[in-house]
Protein backbone atom coordinates (compact mmCIF):
# COMPACT_ATOMS: atom_id res chain seq x y z
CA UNK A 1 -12.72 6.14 35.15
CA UNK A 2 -13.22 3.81 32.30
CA UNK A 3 -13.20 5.00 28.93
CA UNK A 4 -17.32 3.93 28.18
CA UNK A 5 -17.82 5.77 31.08
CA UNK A 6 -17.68 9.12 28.81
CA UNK A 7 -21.05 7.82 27.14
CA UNK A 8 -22.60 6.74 30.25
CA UNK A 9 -22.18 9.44 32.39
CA UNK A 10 -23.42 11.96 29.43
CA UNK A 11 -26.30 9.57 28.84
CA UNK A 12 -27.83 10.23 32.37
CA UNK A 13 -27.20 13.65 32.81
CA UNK A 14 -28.51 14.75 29.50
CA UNK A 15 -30.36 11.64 27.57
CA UNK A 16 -32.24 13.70 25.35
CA UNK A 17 -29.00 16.02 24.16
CA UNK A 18 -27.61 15.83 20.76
CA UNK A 19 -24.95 13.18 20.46
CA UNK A 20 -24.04 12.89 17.18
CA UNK A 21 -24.68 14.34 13.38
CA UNK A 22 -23.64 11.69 11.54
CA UNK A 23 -24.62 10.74 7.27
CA UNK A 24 -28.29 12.45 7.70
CA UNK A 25 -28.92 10.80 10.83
CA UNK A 26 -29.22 12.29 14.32
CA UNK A 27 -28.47 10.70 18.01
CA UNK A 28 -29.29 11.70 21.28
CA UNK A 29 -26.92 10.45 23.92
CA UNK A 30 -29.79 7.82 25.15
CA UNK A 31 -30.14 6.86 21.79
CA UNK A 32 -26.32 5.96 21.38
CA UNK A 33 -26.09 4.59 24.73
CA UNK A 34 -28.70 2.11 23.84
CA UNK A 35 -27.18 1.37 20.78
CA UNK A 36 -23.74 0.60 21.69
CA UNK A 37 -25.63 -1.73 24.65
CA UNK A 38 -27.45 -3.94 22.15
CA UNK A 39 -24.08 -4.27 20.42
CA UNK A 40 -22.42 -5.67 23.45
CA UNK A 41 -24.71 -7.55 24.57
CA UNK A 42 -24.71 -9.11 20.80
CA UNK A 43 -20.66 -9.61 21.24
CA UNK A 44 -21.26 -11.32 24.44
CA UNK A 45 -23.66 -13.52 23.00
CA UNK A 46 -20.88 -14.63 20.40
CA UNK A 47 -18.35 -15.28 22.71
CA UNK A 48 -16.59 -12.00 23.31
CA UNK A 49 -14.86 -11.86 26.71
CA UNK A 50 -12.95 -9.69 28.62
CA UNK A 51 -9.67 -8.63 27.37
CA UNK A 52 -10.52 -10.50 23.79
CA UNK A 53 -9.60 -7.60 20.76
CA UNK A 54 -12.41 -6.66 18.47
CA UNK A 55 -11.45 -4.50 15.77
CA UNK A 56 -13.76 -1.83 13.39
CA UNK A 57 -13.62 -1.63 10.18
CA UNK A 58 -15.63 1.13 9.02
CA UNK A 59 -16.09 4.97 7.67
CA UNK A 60 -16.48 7.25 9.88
CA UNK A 61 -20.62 6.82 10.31
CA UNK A 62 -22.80 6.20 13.51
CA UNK A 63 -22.12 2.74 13.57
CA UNK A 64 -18.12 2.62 13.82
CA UNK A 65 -18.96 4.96 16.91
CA UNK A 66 -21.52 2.60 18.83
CA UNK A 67 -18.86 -0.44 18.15
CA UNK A 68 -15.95 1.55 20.30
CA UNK A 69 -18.42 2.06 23.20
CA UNK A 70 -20.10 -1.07 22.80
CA UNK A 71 -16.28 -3.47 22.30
CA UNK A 72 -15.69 -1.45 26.03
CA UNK A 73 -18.92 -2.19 27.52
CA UNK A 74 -17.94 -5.89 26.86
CA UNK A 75 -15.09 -5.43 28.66
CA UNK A 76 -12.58 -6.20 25.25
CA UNK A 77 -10.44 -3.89 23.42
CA UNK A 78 -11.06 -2.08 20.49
CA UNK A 79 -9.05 -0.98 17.54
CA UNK A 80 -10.17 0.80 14.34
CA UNK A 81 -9.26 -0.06 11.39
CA UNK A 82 -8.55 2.35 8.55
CA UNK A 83 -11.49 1.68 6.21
CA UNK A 84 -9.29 1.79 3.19
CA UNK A 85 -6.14 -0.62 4.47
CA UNK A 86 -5.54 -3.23 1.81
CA UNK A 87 -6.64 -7.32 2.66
CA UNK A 88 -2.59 -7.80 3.63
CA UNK A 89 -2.20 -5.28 5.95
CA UNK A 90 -5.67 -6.03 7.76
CA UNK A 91 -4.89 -9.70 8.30
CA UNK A 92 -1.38 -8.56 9.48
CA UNK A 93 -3.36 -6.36 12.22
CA UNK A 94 -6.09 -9.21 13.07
CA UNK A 95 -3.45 -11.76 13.18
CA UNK A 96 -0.73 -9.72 15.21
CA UNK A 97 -3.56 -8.81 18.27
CA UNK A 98 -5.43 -12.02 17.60
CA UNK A 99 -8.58 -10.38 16.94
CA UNK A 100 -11.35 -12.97 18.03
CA UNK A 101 -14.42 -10.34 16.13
CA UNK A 102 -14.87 -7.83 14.11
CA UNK A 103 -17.52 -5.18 13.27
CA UNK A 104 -17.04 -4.11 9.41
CA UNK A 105 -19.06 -2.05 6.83
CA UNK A 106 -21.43 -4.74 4.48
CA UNK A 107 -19.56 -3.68 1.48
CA UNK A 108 -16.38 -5.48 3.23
CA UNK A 109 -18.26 -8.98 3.20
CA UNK A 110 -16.89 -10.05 0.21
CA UNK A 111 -13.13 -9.38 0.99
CA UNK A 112 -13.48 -10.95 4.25
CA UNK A 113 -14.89 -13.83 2.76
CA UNK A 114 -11.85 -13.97 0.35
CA UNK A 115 -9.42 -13.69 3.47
CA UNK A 116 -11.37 -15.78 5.98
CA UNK A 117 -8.93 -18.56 5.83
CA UNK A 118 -5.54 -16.26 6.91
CA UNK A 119 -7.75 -15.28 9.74
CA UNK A 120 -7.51 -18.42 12.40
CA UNK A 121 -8.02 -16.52 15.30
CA UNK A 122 -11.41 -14.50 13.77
CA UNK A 123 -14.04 -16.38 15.79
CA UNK A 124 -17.43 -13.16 14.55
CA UNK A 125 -17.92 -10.82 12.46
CA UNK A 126 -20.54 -8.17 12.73
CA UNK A 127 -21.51 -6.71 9.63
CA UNK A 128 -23.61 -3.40 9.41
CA UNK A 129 -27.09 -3.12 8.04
CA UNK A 130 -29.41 -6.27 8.70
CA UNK A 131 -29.22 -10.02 7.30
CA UNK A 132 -29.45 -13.58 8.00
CA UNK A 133 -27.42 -15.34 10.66
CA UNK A 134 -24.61 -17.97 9.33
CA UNK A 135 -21.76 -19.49 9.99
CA UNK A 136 -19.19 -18.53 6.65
CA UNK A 137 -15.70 -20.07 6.19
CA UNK A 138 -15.71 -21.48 10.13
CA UNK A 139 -16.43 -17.54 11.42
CA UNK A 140 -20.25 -17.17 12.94
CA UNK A 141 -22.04 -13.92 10.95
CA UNK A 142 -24.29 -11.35 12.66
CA UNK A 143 -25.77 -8.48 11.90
CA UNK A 144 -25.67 -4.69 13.33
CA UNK A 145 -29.35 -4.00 13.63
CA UNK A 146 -30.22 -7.49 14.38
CA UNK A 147 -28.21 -6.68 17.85
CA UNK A 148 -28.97 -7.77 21.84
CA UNK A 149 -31.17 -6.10 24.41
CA UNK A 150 -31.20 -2.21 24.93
CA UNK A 151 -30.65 -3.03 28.85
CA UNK A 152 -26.69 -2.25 29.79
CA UNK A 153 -24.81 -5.93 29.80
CA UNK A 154 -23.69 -7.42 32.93
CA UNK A 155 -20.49 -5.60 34.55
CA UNK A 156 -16.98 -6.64 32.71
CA UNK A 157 -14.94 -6.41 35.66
CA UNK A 158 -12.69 -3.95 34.27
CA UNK A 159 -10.56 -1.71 35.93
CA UNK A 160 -8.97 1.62 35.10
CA UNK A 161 -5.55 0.53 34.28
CA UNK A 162 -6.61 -2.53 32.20
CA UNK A 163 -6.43 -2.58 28.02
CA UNK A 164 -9.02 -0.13 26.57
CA UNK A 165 -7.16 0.52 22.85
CA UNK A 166 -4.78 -0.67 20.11
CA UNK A 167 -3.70 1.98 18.24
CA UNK A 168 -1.67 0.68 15.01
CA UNK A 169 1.06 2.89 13.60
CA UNK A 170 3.77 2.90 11.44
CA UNK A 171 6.60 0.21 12.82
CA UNK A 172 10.32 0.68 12.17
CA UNK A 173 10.29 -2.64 10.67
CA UNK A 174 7.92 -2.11 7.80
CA UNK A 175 5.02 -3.80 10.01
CA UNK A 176 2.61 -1.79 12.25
CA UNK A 177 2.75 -2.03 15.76
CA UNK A 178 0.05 -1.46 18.61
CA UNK A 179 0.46 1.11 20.89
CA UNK A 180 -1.62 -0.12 23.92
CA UNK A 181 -3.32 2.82 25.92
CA UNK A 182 -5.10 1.49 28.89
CA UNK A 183 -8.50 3.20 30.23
CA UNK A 184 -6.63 5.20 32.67
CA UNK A 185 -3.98 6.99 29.70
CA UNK A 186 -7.25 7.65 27.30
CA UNK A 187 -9.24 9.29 30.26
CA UNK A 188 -5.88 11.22 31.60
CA UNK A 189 -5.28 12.43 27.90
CA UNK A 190 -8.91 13.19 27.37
CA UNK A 191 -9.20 15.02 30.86
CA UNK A 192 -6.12 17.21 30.45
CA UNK A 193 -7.09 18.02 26.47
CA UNK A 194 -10.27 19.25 27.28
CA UNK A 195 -9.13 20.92 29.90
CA UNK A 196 -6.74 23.46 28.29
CA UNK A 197 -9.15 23.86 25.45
CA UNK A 198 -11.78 24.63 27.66
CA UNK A 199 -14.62 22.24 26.52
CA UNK A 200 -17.90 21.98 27.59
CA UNK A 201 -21.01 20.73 27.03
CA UNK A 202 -21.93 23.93 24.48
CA UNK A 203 -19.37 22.40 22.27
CA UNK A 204 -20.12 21.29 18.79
CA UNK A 205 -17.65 19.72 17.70
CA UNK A 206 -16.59 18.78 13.27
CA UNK A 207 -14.54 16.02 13.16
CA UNK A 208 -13.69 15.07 9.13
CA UNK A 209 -10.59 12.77 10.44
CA UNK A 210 -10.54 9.24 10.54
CA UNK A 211 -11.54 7.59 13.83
CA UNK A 212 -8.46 5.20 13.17
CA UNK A 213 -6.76 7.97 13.31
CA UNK A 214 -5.78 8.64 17.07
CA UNK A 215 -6.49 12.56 16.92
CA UNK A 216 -9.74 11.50 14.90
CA UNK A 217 -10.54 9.24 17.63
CA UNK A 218 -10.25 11.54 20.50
CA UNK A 219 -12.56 14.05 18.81
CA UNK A 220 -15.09 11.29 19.52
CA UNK A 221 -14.02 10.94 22.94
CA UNK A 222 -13.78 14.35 24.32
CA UNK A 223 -17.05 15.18 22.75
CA UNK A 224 -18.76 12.45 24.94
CA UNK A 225 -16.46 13.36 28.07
CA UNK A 226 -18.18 16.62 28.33
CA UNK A 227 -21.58 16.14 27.02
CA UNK A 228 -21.15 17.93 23.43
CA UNK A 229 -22.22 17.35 20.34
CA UNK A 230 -20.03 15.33 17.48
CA UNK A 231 -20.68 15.85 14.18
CA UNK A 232 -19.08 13.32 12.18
CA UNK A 233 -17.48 13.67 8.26
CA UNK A 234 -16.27 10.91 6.50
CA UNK A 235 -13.65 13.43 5.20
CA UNK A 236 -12.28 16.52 3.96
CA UNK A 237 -12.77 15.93 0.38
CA UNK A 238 -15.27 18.08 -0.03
CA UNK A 239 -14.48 21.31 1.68
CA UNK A 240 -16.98 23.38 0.65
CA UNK A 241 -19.70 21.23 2.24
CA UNK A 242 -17.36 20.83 4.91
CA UNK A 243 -17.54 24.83 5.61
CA UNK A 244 -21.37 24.87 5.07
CA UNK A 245 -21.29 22.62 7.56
CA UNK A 246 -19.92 24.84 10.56
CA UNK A 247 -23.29 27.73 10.72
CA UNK A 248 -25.60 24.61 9.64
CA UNK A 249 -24.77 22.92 13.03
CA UNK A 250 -23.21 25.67 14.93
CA UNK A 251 -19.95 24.53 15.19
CA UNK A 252 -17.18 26.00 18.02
CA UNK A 253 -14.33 23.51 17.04
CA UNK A 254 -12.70 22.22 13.92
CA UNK A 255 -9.69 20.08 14.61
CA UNK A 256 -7.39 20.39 11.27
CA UNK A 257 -3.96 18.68 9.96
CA UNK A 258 -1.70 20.62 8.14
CA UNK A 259 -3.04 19.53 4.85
CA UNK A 260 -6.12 20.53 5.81
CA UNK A 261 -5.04 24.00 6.89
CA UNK A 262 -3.33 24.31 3.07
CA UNK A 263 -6.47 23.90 1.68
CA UNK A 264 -8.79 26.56 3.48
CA UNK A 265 -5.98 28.63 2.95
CA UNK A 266 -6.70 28.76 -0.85
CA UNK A 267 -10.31 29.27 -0.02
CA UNK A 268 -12.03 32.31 0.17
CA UNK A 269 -13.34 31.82 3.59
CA UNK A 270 -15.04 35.04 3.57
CA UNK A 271 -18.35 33.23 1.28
CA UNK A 272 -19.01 31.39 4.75
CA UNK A 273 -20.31 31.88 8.11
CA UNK A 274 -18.04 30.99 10.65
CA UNK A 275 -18.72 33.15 13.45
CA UNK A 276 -19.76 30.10 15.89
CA UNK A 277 -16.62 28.78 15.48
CA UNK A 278 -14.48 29.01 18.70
CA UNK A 279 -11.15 27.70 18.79
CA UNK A 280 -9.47 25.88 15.62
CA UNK A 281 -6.66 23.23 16.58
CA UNK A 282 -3.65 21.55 14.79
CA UNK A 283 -1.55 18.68 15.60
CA UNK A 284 -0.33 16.04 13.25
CA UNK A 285 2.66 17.84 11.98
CA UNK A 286 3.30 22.02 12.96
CA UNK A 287 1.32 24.21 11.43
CA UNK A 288 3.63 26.17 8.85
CA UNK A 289 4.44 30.00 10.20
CA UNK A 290 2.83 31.55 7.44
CA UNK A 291 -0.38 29.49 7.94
CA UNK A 292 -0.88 30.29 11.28
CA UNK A 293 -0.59 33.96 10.43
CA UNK A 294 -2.93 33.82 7.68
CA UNK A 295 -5.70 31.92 9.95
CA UNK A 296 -5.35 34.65 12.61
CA UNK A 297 -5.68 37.36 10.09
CA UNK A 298 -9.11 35.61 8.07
CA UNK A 299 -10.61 34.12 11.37
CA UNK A 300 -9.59 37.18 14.03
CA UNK A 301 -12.35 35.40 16.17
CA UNK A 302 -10.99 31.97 16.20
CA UNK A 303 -8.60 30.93 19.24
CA UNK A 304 -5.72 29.13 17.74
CA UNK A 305 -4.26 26.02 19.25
CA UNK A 306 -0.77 24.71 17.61
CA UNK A 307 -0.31 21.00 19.47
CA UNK A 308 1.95 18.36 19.68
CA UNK A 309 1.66 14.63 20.12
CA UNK A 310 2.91 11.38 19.71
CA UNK A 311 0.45 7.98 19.53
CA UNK A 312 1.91 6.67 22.43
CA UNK A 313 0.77 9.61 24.43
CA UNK A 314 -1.78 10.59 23.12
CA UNK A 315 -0.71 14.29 23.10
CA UNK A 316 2.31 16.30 24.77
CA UNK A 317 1.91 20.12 24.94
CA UNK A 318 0.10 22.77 23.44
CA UNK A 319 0.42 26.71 22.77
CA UNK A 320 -2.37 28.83 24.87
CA UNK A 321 -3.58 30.98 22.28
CA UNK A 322 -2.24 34.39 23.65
CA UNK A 323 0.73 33.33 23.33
CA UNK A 324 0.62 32.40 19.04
CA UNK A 325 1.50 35.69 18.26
CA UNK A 326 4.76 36.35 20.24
CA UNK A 327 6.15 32.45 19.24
CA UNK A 328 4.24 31.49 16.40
CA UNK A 329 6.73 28.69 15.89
CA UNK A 330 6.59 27.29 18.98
CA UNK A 331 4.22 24.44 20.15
CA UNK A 332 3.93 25.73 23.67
CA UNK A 333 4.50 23.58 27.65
CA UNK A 334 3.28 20.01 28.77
CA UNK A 335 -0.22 19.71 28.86
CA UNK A 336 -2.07 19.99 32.33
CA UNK A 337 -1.19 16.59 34.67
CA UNK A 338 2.22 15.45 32.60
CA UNK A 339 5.96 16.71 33.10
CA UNK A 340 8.04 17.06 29.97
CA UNK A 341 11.87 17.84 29.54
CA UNK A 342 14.78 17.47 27.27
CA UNK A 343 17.45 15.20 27.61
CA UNK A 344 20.90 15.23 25.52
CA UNK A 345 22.79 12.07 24.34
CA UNK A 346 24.19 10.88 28.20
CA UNK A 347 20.61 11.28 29.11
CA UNK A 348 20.97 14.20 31.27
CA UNK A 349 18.60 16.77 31.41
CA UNK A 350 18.68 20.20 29.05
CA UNK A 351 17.13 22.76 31.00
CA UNK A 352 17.60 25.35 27.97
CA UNK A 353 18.53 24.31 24.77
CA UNK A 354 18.09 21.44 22.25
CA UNK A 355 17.79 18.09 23.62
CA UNK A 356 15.43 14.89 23.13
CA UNK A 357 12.15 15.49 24.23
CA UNK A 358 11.00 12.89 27.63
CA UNK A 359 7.52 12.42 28.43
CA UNK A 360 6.30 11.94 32.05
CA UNK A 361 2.45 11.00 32.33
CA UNK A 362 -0.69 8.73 33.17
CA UNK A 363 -1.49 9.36 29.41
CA UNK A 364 2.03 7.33 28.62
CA UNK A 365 0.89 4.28 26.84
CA UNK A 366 1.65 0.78 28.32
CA UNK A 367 3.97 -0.70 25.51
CA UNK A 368 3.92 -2.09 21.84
CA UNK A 369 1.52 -4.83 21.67
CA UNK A 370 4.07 -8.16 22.14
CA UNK A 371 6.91 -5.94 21.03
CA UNK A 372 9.37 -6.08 24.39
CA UNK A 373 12.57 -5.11 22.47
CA UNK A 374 10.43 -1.85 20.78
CA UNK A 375 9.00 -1.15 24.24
CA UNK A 376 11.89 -1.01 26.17
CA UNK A 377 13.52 1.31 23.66
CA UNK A 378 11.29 3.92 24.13
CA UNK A 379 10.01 3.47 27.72
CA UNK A 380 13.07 3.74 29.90
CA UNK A 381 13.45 4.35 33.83
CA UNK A 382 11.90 8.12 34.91
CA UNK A 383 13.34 10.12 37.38
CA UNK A 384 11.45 8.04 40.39
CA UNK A 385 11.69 4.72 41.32
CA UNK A 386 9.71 1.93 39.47
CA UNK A 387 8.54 4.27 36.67
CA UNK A 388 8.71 4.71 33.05
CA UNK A 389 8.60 7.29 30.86
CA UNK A 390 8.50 8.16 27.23
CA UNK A 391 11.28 8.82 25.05
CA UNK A 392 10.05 10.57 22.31
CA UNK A 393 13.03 10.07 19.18
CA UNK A 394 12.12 13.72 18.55
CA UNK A 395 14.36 16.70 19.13
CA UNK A 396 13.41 19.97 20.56
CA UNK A 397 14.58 23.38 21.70
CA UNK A 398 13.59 24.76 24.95
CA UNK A 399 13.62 28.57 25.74
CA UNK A 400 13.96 30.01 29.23
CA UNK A 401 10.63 29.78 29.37
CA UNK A 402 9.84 26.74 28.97
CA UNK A 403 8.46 26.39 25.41
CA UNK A 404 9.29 23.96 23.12
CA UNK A 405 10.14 24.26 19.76
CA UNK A 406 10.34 21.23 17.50
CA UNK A 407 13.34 20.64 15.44
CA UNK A 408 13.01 16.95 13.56
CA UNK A 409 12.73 13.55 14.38
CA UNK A 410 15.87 12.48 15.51
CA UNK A 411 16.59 9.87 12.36
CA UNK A 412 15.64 12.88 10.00
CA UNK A 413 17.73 15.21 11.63
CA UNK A 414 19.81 15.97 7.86
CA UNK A 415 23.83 16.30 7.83
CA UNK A 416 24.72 18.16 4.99
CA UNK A 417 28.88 19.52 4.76
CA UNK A 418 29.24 18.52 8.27
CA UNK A 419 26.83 20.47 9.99
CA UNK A 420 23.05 19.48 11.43
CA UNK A 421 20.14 20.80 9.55
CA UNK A 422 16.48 20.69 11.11
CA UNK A 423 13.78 19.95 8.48
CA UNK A 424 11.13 22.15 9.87
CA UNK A 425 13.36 25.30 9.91
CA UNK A 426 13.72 25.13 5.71
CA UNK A 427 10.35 24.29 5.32
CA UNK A 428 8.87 27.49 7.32
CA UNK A 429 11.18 29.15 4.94
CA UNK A 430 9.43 27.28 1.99
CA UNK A 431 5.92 27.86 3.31
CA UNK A 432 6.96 31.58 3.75
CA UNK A 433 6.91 32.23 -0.61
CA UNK A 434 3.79 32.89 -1.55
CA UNK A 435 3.60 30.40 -4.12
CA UNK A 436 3.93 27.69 -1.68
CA UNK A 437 0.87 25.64 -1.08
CA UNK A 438 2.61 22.51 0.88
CA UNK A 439 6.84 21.71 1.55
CA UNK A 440 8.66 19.16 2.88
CA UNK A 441 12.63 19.01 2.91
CA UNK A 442 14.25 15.31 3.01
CA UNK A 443 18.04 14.55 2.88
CA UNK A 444 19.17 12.44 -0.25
CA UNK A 445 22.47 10.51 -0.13
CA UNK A 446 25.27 12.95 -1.92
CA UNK A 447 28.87 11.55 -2.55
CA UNK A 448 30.20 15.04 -1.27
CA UNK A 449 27.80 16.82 1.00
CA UNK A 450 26.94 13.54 2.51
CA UNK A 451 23.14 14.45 2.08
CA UNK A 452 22.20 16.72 0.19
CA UNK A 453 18.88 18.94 1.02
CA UNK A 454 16.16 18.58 -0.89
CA UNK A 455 12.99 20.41 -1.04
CA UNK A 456 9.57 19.14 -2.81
CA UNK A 457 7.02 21.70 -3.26
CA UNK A 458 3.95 22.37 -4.57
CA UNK A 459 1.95 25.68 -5.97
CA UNK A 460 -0.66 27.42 -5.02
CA UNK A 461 -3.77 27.06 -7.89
CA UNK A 462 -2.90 29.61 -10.65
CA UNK A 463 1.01 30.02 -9.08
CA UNK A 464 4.13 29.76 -11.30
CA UNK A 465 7.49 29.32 -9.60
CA UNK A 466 11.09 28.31 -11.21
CA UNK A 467 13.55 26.36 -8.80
CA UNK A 468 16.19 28.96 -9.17
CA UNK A 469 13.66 31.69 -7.57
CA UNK A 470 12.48 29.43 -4.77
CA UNK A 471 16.62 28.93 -4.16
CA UNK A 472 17.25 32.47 -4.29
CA UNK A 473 14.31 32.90 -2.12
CA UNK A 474 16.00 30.46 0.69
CA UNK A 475 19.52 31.72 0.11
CA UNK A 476 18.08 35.13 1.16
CA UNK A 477 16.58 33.88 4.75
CA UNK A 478 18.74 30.83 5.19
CA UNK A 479 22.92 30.37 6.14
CA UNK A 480 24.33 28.81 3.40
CA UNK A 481 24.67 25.06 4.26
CA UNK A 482 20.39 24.80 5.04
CA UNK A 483 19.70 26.22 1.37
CA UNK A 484 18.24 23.52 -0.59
CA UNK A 485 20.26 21.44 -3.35
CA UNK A 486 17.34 20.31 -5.24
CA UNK A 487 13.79 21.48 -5.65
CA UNK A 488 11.26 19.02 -6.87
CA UNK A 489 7.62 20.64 -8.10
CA UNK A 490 5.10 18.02 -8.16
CA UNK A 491 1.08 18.46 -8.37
CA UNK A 492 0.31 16.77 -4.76
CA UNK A 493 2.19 15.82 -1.99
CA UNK A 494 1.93 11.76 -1.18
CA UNK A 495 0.10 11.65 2.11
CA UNK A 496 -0.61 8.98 4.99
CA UNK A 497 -3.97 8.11 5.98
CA UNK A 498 -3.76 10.58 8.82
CA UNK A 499 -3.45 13.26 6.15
CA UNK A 500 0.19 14.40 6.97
CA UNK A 501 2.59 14.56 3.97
CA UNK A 502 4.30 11.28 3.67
CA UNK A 503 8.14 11.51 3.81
CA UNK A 504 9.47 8.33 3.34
CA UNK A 505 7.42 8.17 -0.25
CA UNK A 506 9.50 11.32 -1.42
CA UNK A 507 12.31 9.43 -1.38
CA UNK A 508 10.90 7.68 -4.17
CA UNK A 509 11.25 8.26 -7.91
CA UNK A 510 8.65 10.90 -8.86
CA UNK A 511 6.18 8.89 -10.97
CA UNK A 512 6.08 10.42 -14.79
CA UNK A 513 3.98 12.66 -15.56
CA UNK A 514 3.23 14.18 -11.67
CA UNK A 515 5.50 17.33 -12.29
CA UNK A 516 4.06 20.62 -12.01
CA UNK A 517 6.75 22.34 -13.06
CA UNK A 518 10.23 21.71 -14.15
CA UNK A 519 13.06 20.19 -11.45
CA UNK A 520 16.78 21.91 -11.51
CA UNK A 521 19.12 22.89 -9.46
């Protein structure tokens, strides 16, 4: 299966059904489908061929999701573009894939003109809204509602284990890199995710995360696997409308982040109607403990499911919801379809215990985008011959049976006096005060301990909190060598565009005036 195939087969079973809720406007799946045809048949018309890249760069809105379908049904490869990524980075992006189009909001147009010249490769852009044809700085100019025939463009000749995305993340090197996921991982990541969540075409489905944003994205793409309904948020900074949302349009999933999950929490959830609401899932970064209890005691309804995933797999496991009560910390087994196990520093396999966690799969991306050296570090010879699998660089424990428990990425793994000291395990400590709002524990370099732990917090609205509590707190639950040297209060955690909390920036010097409260020992 090919990943436009999602929209075309929900198109003729059900062209009249509800699509997409998107800014005030309102799509049937015949409607999009039609949409995302003129589109490629516009693309074609300016050159786009099979296998070129054509990136969006867009909100979240109806158009960004007609480009994705419409880049496939031209038989090129899409990649979406945070809307808010600085002129640098994007010409970094469009340069490193050679980009020959793009499709970008009409408030971009002046930027892009500005940065035409880095931009050799650019042959089109596509800007939203309607306007006059023209040829600007050498690139040819067209227009989203000015687009090609409704009819479906002529076959691309694509096949299920060709290039379908370019997912840009954070590189080791400073740079992003492209994780390329051919049709046949998004469709076997798709097919197993919305298998164990049990998705159907009754689904309504609130997506507030970005679509360049790979769990963003797949909201978009499991909701058209199955026929449901997408209703699409440009964000979470409203959450209020964001909750009024969910009996409005009769919503039965809301896919949250931890940061999201931090803020309903100081919410009193109880002024809204969420009865339709189904299951609630989390990947990104593991839920806190406490958080997870708190959601099953204010949504007893809801069916929790705690995930875990990596870009270049789209996702790994996932905790059935019976099971969130009995190991809350855990993020469950492999996914349906994909084998996962732990592996220690010889590479041989940890049946119980802690070990580095292997991924086996058709959702295991194809490599880094022109990256062979990156590539090969990560996907290394699998137990068969010929095959590759996925080394993830994080570290896990394994019960006897079978679940995983995540410890820390391998490179934040912090020594402190000799002995290893997993991140996540002081910060479900942290979360557990009830002052907490958000944690994060980093190592910083210490001439004795080696690193010393350090915890940055901050409080719930209306909380008060001294560091030597908080330690006292830790000391109480934690051996002696995980306590926390330093506590740093500030008023908001510094966050990626994904919405996770953004460790390398708190290794920074706090900016003045951002404390919330005083930092000691």
């Amino acid at each position: 299966m090919q990943v436009e195939h999602f929209l075309e087969a929900s198109a003729r079973r059900t062209p009249g059904k509800l699509a997409l809720v998107c800014g005030g406007r309102r799509l049937t799946y015949a409607e999009v489908d039609a949409e995302a045809n003129r589109v490629a048949n516009r693309l074609r018309a300016l050159g786009v061929v099979r296998g070129d890249r054509v990136a969006v760069w867009a909100d979240n809105s109806v158009e960004a999701v007609v480009s994705i379908f419409a880049i496939l049904k031209a038989g090129a490869v899409f990649l979406v573009v945070n809307p808010t990524v600085k002129a640098a980075k994007l010409a970094y992006i469009l340069n490193n894939c050679r980009a020959s189009a793009l499709i970008a909001d009409r408030r971009k147009r002046a930027t892009l003109g500005e940065l035409a010249a880095e931009l050799p490769h650019l042959r089109a852009i596509v800007f939203t809204g309607s306007g006059d044809e023209s040829v600007e700085s050498g690139k040819r100019v067209a227009w989203f509602d000015q687009a090609g025939p409704a009819e479906p463009p002529p076959p691309s000749g694509c096949i299920d284990i060709d290039l379908a995305a370019l997912i840009y993340t954070s590189g080791s090197t400073g740079q992003p890199k492209g994780v390329m996921m051919t049709h046949l991982n998004i469709a076997s990541a798709a097919t197993s995710i919305t298998t164990y969540l049990e998705n159907t075409a009754d689904d309504v489905i609130l997506n507030v995360l970005p679509l360049s944003f790979d769990y963003g994205l797949y909201q978009m793409l499991m909701a058209f696997k199955v026929g449901g309904t997408l209703v699409l948020e440009r964000s979470f900074a409203y959450p209020a409308a964001t909750l009024e949302l969910i009996p409005a349009e009769r919503v039965t999933g809301l896919p949250l982040v931890p940061t999201m999950a931090a803020i309903l929490l100081q919410m009193d959830l109880s002024g809204y109607d969420l009865s339709s609401l189904r299951y609630v899932s989390n990947t990104g970064a593991a839920l806190a403990t406490t958080h997870i209890t708190e959601l099953r005691t204010r949504l007893p309804h809801v069916r929790i499911f705690s995930m875990y995933g990596l870009t270049e797999c789209k996702r790994v496991s996932y905790l059935p919801p019976d099971q969130i009560d009995v190991r809350p910390t855990s993020v469950g087994r492999g996914m349906p379809n994909e084998e996962v196990y732990l592996v220690d520093e010889s590479g041989q396999r940890v049946e119980h215990g802690v070990g580095e966690l292997v991924i086996r799969g058709s959702n295991v991306m194809k490599g880094y985008w022109e990256l062979p050296e990156e590539t090969e570090r990560v996907l290394r010879p699998g137990p068969l011959p010929g095959e590759r699998v996925l080394y993830s660089g994080d570290m896990f424990r394994r019960d006897e049976e079978g679940y995983l428990y995540f410890i820390g990425r391998k490179d934040d793994i912090i020594k402190s006096r000799g002995e290893k000291v997993s991140p996540r395990e002081v910060e479900n400590v942290l979360y557990a005060h009830p002052a907490i709002a958000e944690a994060a524990v980093v190592g910083v370099p210490d001439p004795i301990l080696g690193q010393a732990i350090k915890a940055v917090v901050t409080l719930k609205r209306g909380a008060s909190l001294e560091a030597h509590d908080l330690l006292r707190h830790c000391s109480q639950r934690l051996e002696d060598f995980m306590v926390p040297r330093l506590v740093e209060f500030r008023a908001e955690m510094p966050k990626t565009s994904s919405g996770k909390i953004d460790k390398k920036s708190l290794h920074l010097p706090l900016e003045q005036g951002t404390l919330a409260a005083p930092s000691v020992l």
